[in-house]
Protein backbone atom coordinates (compact mmCIF):
# COMPACT_ATOMS: atom_id res chain seq x y z
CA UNK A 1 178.75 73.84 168.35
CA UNK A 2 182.23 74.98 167.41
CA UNK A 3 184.73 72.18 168.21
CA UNK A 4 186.91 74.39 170.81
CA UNK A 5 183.62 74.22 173.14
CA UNK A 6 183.72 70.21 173.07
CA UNK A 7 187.21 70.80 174.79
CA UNK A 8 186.88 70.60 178.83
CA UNK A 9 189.61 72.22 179.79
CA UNK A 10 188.54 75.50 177.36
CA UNK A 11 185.11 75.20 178.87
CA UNK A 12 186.65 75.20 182.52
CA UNK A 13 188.86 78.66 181.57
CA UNK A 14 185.77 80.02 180.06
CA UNK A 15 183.40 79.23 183.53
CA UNK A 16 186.42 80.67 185.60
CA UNK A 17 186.50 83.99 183.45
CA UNK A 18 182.68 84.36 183.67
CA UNK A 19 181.36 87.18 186.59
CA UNK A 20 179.92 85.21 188.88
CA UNK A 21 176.78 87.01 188.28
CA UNK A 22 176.12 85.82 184.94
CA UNK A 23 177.31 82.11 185.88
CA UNK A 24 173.37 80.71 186.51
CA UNK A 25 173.13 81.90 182.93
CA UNK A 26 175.88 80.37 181.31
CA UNK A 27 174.99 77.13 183.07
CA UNK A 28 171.65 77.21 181.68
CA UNK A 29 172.77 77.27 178.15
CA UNK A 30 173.67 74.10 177.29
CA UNK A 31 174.30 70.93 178.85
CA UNK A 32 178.68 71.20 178.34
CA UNK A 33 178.48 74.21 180.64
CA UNK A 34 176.12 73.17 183.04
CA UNK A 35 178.67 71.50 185.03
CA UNK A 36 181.84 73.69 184.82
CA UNK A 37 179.21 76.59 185.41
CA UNK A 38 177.60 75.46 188.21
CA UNK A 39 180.97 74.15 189.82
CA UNK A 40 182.83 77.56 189.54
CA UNK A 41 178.96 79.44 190.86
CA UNK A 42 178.99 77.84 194.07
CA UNK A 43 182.80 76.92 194.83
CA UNK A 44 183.14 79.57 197.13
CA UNK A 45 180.40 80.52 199.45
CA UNK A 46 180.18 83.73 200.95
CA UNK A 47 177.56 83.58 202.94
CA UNK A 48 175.27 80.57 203.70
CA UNK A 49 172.34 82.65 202.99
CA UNK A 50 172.99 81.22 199.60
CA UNK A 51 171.56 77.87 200.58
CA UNK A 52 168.45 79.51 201.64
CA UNK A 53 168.19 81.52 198.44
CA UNK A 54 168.47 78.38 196.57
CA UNK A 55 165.07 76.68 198.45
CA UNK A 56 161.61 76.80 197.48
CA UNK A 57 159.99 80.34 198.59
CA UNK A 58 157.07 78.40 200.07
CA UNK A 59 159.41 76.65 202.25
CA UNK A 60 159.52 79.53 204.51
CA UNK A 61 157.29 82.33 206.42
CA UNK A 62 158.21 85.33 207.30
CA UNK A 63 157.19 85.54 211.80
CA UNK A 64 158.09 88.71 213.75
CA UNK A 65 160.73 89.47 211.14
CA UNK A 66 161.93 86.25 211.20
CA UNK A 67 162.38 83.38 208.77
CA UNK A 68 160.49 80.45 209.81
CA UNK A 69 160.21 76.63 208.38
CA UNK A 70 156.65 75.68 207.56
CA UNK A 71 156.96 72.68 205.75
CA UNK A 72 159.41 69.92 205.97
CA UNK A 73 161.79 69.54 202.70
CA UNK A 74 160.65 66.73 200.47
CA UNK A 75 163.15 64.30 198.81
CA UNK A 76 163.63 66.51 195.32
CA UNK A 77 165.15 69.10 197.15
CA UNK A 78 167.02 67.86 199.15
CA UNK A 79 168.79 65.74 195.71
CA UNK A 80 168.99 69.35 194.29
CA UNK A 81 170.53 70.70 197.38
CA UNK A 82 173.26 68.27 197.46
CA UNK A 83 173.84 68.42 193.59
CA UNK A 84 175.12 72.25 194.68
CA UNK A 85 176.47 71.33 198.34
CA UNK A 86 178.80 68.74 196.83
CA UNK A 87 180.32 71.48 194.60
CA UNK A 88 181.65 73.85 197.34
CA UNK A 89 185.14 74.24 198.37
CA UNK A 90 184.97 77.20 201.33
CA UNK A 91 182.70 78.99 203.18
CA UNK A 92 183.28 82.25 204.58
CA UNK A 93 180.81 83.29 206.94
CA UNK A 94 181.42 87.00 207.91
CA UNK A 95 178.19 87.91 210.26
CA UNK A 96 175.47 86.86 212.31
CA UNK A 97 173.01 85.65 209.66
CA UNK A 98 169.25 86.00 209.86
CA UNK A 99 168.31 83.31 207.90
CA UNK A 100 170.60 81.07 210.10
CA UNK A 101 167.71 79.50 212.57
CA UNK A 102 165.99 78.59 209.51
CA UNK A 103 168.95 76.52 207.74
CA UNK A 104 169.47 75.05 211.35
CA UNK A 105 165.66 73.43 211.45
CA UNK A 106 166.16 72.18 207.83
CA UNK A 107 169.43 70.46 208.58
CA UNK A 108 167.80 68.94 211.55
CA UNK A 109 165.51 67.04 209.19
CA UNK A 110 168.50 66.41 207.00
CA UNK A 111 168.08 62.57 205.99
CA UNK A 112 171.86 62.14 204.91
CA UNK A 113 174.92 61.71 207.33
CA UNK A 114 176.86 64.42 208.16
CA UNK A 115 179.56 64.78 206.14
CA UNK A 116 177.35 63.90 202.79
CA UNK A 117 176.55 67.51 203.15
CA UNK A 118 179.98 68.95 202.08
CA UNK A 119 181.86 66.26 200.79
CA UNK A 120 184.18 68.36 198.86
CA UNK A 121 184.62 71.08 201.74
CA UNK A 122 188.65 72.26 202.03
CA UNK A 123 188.04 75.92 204.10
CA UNK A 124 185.95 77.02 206.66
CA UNK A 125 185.84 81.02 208.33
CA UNK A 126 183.25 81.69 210.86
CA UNK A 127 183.42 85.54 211.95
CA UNK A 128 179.90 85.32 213.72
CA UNK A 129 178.58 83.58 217.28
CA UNK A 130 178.47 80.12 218.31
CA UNK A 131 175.90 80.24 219.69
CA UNK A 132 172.67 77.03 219.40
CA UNK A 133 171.08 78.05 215.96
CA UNK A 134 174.62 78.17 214.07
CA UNK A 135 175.56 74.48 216.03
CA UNK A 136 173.73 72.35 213.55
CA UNK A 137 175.23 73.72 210.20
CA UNK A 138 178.64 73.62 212.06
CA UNK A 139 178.37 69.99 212.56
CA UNK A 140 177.61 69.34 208.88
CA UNK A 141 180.78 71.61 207.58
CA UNK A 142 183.16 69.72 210.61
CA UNK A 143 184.00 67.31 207.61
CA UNK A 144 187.13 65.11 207.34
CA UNK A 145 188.23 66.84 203.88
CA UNK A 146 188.30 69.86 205.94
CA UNK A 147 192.15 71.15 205.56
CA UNK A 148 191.93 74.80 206.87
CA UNK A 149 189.60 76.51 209.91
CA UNK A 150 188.75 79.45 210.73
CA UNK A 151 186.62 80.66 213.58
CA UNK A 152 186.49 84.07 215.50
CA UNK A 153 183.64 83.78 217.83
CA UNK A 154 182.02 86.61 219.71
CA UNK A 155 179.46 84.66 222.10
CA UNK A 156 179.00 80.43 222.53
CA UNK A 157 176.72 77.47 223.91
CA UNK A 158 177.28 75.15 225.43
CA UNK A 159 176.45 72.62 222.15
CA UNK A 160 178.88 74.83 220.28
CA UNK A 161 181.91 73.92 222.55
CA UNK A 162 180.62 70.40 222.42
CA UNK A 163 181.37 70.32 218.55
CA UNK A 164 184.77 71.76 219.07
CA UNK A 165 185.63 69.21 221.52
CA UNK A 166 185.10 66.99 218.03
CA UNK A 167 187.34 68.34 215.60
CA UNK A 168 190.27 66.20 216.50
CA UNK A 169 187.83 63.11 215.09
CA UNK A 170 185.41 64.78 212.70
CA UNK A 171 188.50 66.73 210.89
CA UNK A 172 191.33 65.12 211.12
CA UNK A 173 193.33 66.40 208.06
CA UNK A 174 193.81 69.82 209.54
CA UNK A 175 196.39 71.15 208.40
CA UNK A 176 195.71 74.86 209.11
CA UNK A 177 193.15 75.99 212.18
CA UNK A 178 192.73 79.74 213.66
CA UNK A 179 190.77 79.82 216.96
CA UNK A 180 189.62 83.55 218.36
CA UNK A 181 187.11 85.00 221.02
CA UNK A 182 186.35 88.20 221.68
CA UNK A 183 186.57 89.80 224.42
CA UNK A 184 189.09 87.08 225.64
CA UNK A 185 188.96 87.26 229.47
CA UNK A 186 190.53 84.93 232.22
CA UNK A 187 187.21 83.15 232.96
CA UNK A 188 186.44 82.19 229.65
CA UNK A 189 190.45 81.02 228.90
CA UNK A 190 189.69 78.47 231.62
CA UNK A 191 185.73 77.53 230.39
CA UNK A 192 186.83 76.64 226.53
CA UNK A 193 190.47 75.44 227.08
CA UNK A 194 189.41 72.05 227.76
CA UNK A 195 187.35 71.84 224.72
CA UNK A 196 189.84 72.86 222.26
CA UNK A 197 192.92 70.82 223.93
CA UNK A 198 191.03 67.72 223.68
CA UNK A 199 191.10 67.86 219.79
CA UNK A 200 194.33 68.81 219.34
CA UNK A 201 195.86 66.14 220.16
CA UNK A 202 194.36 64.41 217.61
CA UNK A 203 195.61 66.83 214.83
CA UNK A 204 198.10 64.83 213.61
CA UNK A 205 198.26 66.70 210.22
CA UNK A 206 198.41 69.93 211.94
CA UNK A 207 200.91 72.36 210.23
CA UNK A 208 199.83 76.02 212.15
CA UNK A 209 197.97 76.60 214.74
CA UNK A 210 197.10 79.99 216.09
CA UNK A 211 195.00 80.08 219.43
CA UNK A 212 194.82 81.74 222.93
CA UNK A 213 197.75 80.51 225.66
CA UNK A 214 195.99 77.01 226.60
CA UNK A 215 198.21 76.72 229.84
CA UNK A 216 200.87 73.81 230.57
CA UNK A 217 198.61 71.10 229.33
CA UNK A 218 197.51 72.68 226.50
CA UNK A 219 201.33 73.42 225.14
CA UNK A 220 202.14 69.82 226.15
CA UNK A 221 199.67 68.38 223.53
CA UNK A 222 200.70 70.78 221.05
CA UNK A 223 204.47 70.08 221.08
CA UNK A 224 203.53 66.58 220.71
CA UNK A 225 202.20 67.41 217.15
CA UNK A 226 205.06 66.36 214.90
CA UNK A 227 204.01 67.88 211.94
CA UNK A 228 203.53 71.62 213.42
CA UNK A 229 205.75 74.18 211.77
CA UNK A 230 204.33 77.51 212.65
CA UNK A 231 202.81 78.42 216.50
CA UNK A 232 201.16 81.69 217.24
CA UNK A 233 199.45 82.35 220.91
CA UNK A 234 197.62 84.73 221.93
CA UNK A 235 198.78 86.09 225.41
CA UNK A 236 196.43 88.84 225.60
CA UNK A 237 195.25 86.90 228.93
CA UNK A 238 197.80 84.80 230.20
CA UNK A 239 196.15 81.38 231.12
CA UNK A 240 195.33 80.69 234.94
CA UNK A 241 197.15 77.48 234.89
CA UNK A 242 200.47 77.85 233.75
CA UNK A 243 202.37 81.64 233.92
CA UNK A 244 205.30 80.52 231.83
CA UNK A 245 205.58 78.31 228.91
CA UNK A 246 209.37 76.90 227.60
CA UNK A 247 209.38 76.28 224.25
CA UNK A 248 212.19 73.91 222.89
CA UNK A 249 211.03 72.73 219.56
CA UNK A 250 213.06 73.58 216.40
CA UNK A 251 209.91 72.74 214.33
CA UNK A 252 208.68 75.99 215.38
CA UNK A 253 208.57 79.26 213.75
């Protein structure tokens, strides 16, 4: 092996200039690049249909054009799971996935705490529902090294809103969070509100927020954040509770 490929940090500029298609190759080919490889491959997820790629085939049937569990994970794949799961930075999760019922009953079996999942996890975007089947992989990527969310929802649950309500203790290094639902309407202002101002307050790292007007208790939490620099609501639907907000904070932009 030529003596520039026993250098890390030229291996590392040569993973990062590799298509990403040709990165399961390069990781393959001997043991120095297996790593850097494999850590620039699945760094950024752009779907979580990856994860199901990256299973067994037999794992899964195909019922009523659906994918369905039919055997419960064993130990080695789960260790082979993780040994990818641990390497991702974001997710981006752009639409309604088929494959996401699936991932949910294989996470329910999941023998490791939650946040074992994606240790490393920094970003989160979730352009898609809330609705029961996406609540269980949600609750694994709510991790505390989670520094910037995401989430435009078009339809919810009940369990969904109940993981919101967590954030404020299963994330608490926030420093960045978008929240968005479409259509935004007057009843549902005053259904989620309460699940997304009791979190807040517990955002003490919070640097931006941008959400839907959360009414006078909502803004009262916020403007207790101390390390908030940048405020953007949403007054599409002005909030039942509250018609006008003050705000006197020279933190804000």
């Amino acid at each position: 092996m030529h003596p520039a490929l026993q250098n890390l940090e030229v291996i590392n500029i040569i993973s990062s200039h590799t298509k990403r298609g040709t990165l399961p190759a390069l990781a393959s080919t001997c043991r120095s690049f297996q790593h850097p490889a494999l850590n620039v491959l699945w760094r950024d997820l752009q779907s979580v249909e990856t994860l199901t790629r990256c299973m067994p085939g037999d794992l899964f049937t195909i019922e009523q054009g659906c994918m369905v569990l039919q055997k419960p994970p064993d130990d080695k794949m789960w260790d082979a799971l993780c040994r990818y799961t641990s390497r991702v930075h974001s997710i981006t999760q752009q639409y309604n996935s088929a494959s996401m019922e699936a991932l949910s009953s294989i996470l329910l079996s999941c023998p490791l705490a939650p946040a074992s999942l994606f240790p490393n996890l920094r970003q989160l975007t979730w352009v898609a529902d809330g609705t029961c089947g996406v609540v269980d992989f949600l609750r694994m990527a709510f991790v505390p090294t989670l520094l910037v969310l995401d989430v435009v929802i078009y339809s919810t649950s009940p369990a969904f809103l109940s993981v919101l309500s967590s954030l404020g203790t299963l994330c608490p290094r926030l420093q960045s969070m978008t929240l968005s639902y479409y259509p935004l309407a007057d009843r549902l202002v005053n259904k989620f509100s309460p699940f997304i101002i009791k979190p807040i307050s517990k955002l003490h790292h919070l640097r931006a927020l941008e959400v839907w007007d959360l009414g006078d208790q909502g803004i009262r939490h916020i403007m207790e954040l101390q390390a908030l620099q940048s405020l953007t609501l949403n007054l599409t639907v002005s909030s039942t509770w509250e018609k006008t907000v003050a705000f006197a904070t020279p933190r804000l932009s």
